[in-house]
Protein backbone atom coordinates (compact mmCIF):
# COMPACT_ATOMS: atom_id res chain seq x y z
CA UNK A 1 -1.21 21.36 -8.02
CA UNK A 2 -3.22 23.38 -11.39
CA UNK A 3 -5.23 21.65 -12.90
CA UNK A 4 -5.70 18.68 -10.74
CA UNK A 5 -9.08 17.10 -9.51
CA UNK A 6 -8.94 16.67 -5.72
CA UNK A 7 -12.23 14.97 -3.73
CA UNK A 8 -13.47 12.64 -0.97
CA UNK A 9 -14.62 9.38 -2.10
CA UNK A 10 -17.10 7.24 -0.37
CA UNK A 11 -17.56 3.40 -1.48
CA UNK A 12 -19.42 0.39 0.97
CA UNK A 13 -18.06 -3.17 1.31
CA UNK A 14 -20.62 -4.96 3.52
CA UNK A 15 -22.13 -2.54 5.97
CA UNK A 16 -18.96 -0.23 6.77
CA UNK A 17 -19.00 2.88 4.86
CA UNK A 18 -15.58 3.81 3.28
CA UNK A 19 -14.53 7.72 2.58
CA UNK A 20 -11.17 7.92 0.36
CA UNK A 21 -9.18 10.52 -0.82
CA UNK A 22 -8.71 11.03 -4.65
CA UNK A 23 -6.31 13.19 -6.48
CA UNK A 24 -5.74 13.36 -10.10
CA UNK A 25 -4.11 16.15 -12.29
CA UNK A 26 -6.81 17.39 -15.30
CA UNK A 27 -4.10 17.90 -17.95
CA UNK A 28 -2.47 15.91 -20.05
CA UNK A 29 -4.04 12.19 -20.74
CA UNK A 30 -7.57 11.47 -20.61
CA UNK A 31 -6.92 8.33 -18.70
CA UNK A 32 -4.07 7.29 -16.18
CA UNK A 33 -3.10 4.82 -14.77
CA UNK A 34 -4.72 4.02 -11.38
CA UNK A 35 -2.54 3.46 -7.83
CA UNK A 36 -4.27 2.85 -4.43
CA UNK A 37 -2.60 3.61 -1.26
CA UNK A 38 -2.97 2.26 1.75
CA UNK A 39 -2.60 3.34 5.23
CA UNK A 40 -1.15 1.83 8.23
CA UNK A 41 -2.02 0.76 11.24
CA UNK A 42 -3.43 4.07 12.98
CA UNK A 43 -6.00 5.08 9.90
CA UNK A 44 -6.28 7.26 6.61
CA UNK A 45 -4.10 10.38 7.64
CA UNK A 46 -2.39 13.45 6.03
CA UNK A 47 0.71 11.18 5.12
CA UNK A 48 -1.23 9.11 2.45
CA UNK A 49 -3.16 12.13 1.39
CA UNK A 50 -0.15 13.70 0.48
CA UNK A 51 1.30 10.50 -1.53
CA UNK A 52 -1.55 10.55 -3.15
CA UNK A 53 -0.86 14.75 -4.06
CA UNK A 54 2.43 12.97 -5.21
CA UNK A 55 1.84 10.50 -7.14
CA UNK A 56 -1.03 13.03 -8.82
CA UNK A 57 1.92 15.14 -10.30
CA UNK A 58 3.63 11.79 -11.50
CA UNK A 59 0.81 11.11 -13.92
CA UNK A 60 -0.98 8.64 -11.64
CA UNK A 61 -4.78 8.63 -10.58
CA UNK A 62 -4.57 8.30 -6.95
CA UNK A 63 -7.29 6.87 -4.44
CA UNK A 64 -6.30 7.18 -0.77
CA UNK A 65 -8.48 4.28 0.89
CA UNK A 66 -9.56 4.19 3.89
CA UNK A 67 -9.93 0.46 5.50
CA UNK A 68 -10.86 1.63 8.84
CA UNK A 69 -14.65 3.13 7.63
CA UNK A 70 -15.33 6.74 8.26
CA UNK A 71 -12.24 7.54 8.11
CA UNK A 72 -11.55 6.52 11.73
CA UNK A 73 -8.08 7.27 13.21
CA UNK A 74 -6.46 5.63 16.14
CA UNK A 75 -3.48 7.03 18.51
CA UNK A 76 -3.83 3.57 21.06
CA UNK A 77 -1.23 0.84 19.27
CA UNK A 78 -3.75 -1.45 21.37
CA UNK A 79 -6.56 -0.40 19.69
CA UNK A 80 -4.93 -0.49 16.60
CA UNK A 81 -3.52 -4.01 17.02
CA UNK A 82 -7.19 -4.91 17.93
CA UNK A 83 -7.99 -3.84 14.56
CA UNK A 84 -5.49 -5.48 12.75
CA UNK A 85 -6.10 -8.99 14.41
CA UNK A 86 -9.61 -7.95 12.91
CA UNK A 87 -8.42 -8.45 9.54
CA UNK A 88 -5.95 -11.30 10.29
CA UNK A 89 -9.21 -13.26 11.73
CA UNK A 90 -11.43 -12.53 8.42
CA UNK A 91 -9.13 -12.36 5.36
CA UNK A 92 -12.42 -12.14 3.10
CA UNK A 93 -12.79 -8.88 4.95
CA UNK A 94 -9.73 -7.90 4.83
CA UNK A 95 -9.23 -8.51 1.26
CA UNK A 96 -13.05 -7.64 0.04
CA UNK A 97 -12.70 -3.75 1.71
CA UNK A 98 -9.21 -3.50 -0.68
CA UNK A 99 -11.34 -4.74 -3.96
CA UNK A 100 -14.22 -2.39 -2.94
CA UNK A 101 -11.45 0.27 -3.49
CA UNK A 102 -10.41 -0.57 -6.14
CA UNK A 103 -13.77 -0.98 -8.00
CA UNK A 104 -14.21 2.76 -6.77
CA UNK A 105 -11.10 3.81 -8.10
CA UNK A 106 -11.56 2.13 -11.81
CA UNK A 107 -14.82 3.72 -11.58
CA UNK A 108 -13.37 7.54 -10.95
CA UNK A 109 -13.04 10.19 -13.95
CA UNK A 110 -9.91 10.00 -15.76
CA UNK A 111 -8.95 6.16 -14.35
CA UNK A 112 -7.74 3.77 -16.69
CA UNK A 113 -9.42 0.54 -14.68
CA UNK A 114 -7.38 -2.00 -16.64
CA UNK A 115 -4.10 -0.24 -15.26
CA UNK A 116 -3.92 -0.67 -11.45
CA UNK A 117 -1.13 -0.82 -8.64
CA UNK A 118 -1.25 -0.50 -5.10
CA UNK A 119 1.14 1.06 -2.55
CA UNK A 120 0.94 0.13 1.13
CA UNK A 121 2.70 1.64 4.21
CA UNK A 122 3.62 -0.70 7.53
CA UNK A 123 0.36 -2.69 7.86
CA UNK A 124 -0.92 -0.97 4.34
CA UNK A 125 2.38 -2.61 2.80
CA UNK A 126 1.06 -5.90 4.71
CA UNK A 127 -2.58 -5.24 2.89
CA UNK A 128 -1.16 -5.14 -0.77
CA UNK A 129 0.97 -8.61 -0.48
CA UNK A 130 -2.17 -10.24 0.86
CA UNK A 131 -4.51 -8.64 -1.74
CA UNK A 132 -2.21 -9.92 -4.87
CA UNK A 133 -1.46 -13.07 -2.77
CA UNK A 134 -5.24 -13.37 -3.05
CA UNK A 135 -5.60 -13.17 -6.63
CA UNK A 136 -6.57 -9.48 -6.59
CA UNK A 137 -7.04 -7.68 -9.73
CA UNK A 138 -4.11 -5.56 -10.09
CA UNK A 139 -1.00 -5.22 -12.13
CA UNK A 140 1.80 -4.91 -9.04
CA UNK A 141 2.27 -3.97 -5.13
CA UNK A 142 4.75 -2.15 -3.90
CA UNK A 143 5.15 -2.79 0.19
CA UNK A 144 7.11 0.64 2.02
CA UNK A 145 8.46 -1.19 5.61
CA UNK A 146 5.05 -3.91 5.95
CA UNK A 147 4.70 -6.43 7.96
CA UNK A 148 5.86 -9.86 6.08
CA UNK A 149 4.64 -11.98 9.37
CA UNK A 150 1.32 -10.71 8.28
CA UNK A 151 0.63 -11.86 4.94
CA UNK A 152 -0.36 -15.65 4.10
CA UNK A 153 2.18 -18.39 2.86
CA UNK A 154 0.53 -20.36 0.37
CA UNK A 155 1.66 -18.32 -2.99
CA UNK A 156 0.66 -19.47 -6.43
CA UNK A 157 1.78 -18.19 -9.22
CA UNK A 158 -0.92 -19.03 -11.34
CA UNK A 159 -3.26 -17.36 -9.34
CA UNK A 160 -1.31 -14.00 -8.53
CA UNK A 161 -1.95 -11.10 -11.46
CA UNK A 162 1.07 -8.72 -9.89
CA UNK A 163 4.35 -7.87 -9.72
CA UNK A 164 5.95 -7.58 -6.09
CA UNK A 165 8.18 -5.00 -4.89
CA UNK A 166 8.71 -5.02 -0.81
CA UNK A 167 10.74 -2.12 0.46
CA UNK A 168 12.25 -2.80 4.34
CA UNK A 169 14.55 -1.30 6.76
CA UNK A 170 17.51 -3.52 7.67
CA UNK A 171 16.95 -2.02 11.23
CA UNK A 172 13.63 -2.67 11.17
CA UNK A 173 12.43 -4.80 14.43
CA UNK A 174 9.20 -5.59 12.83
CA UNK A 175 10.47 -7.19 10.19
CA UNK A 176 13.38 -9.28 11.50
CA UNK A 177 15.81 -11.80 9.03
CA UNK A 178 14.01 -14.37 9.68
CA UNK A 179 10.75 -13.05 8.16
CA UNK A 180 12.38 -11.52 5.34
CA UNK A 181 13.69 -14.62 4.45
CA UNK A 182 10.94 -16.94 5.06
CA UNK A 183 8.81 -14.46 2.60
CA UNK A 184 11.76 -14.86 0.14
CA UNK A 185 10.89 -18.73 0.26
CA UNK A 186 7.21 -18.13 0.03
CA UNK A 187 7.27 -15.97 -3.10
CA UNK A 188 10.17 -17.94 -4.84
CA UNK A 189 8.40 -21.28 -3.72
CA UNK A 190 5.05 -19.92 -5.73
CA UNK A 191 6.46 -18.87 -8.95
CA UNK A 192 5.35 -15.07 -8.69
CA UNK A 193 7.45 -11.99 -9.96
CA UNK A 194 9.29 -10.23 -6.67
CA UNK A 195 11.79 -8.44 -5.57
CA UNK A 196 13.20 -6.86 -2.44
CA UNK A 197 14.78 -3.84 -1.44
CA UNK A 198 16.77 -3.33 1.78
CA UNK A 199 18.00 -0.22 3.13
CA UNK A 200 20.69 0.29 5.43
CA UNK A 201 20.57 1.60 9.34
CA UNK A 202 16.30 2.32 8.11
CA UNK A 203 14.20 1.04 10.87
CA UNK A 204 10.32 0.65 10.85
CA UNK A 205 7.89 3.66 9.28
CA UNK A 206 11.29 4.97 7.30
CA UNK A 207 9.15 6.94 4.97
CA UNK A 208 7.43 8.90 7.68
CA UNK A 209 8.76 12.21 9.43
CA UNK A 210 7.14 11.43 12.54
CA UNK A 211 7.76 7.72 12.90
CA UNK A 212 10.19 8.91 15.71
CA UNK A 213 7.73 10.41 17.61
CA UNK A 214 4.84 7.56 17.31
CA UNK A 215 7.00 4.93 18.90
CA UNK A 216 10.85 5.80 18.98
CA UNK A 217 11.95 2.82 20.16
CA UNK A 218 11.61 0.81 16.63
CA UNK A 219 10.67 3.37 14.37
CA UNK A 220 12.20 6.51 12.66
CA UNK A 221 12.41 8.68 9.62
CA UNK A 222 15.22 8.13 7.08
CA UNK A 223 15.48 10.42 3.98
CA UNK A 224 18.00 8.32 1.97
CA UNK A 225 15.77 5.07 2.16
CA UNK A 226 12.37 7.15 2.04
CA UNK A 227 14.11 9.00 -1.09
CA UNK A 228 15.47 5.59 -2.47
CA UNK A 229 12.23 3.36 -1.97
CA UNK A 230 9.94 6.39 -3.59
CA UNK A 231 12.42 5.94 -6.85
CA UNK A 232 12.04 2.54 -6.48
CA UNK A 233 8.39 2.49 -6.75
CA UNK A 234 8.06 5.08 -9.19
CA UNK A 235 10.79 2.54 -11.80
CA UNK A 236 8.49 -0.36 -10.68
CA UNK A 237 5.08 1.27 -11.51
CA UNK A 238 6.71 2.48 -14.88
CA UNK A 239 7.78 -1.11 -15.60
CA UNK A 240 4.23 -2.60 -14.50
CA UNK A 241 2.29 -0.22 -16.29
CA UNK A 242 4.45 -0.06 -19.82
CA UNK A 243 3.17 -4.04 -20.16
């Protein structure tokens, strides 16, 4: 991409030290607005790096984060569920290392910090709902195939700033009917703004070319939903960010 700014970005919450990827093109408006993406389960990788490369070219300022600390990367779906029940055990945590990114990313050249969404993937897509469930500072949250069991119950809707979009394969084992439609109740229960996209015969990690090869037996790649859900998101940020 010409004319872009591309860089590492370290940021603290607590003692864990946090390095982030941010990508922003140098042309056109001073100030953008600002998306964080979030990673799934197995750590800040190429995949996110690239969405952020992406959404760069779309006129975004994109931070990369990396929830993990020091950019740590897992292969062991033990390890990584060990991480994750982490989180689940210490939602401050869990919430306060999303804020810290997005402090950092208000706070990078070119970032309009009133104008911010965030964009998850599997547990990242889990991370967003609970960060505007939370009250988080941010306009909307778009979830790509998260896990709904995940994220808390209790939603108010005078508490929750964003927009929800939640973007799941029909096929998808990890996110069976019944949790779809027990988040349905949640959402429509609290009064918040939401909507949900299903795609057919797309099972878990759709948006991922190697979802097949992590764990075949639930997940796999699917260009019309990972071509569908990126449009998706990209109508939904417009929406969110035009007021």
């Amino acid at each position: 991409m010409s004319g872009s700014l591309k860089r590492d970005v370290e940021y603290h919450f607590r003692d864990l030290r946090m390095n982030g990827y941010f990508s922003v093109s140098t042309e056109g408006p001073s100030r953008r607005p600002g998306v964080l993406i979030v990673h799934d389960a197995f750590g800040l990788d190429s995949h996110c790096i690239d969405v952020a490369d992406r959404l760069a070219t779309q006129g975004f300022a994109a931070l990369a984060l990396d929830l993990w600390g020091d950019r740590r990367q897992f292969t062991n779906p033990e390890e990584a569920m060990g991480m994750i029940t982490g989180l689940l055990n210490d939602r401050d945590m869990w919430i306060g290392r999303v804020e810290a990114a997005r402090r950092s990313l208000a706070a990078q050249p070119g970032v309009d910090g009133t104008r911010v969404a965030a964009i998850g993937y599997c547990l990242g897509g889990s991370t967003v709902l609970e960060f505007a469930r939370s009250g988080g500072d941010i306009s909307g949250v778009v979830s790509f195939h998260g896990g709904l069991g995940f994220v808390g119950t209790d939603w108010d809707g005078t508490k929750v700033k964003a927009r929800l979009l939640a973007c799941t394969g029909a096929e998808d084992p990890l996110v069976p009917w019944d949790a779809l439609t027990t988040f349905q109740e949640n959402v429509r229960r609290g009064g918040v703004n939401w909507e949900i996209d299903i795609y057919c015969r797309a099972k878990h990690s759709f948006t991922r070319p190697d979802a097949a090869v992590r764990s075949p037996d639930r997940s796999g790649y699917d260009a019309q939903a990972d071509r569908r859900s990126w449009r998706a998101m990209l109508n939904f940020l417009d929406e969110v960010f035009a007021g």
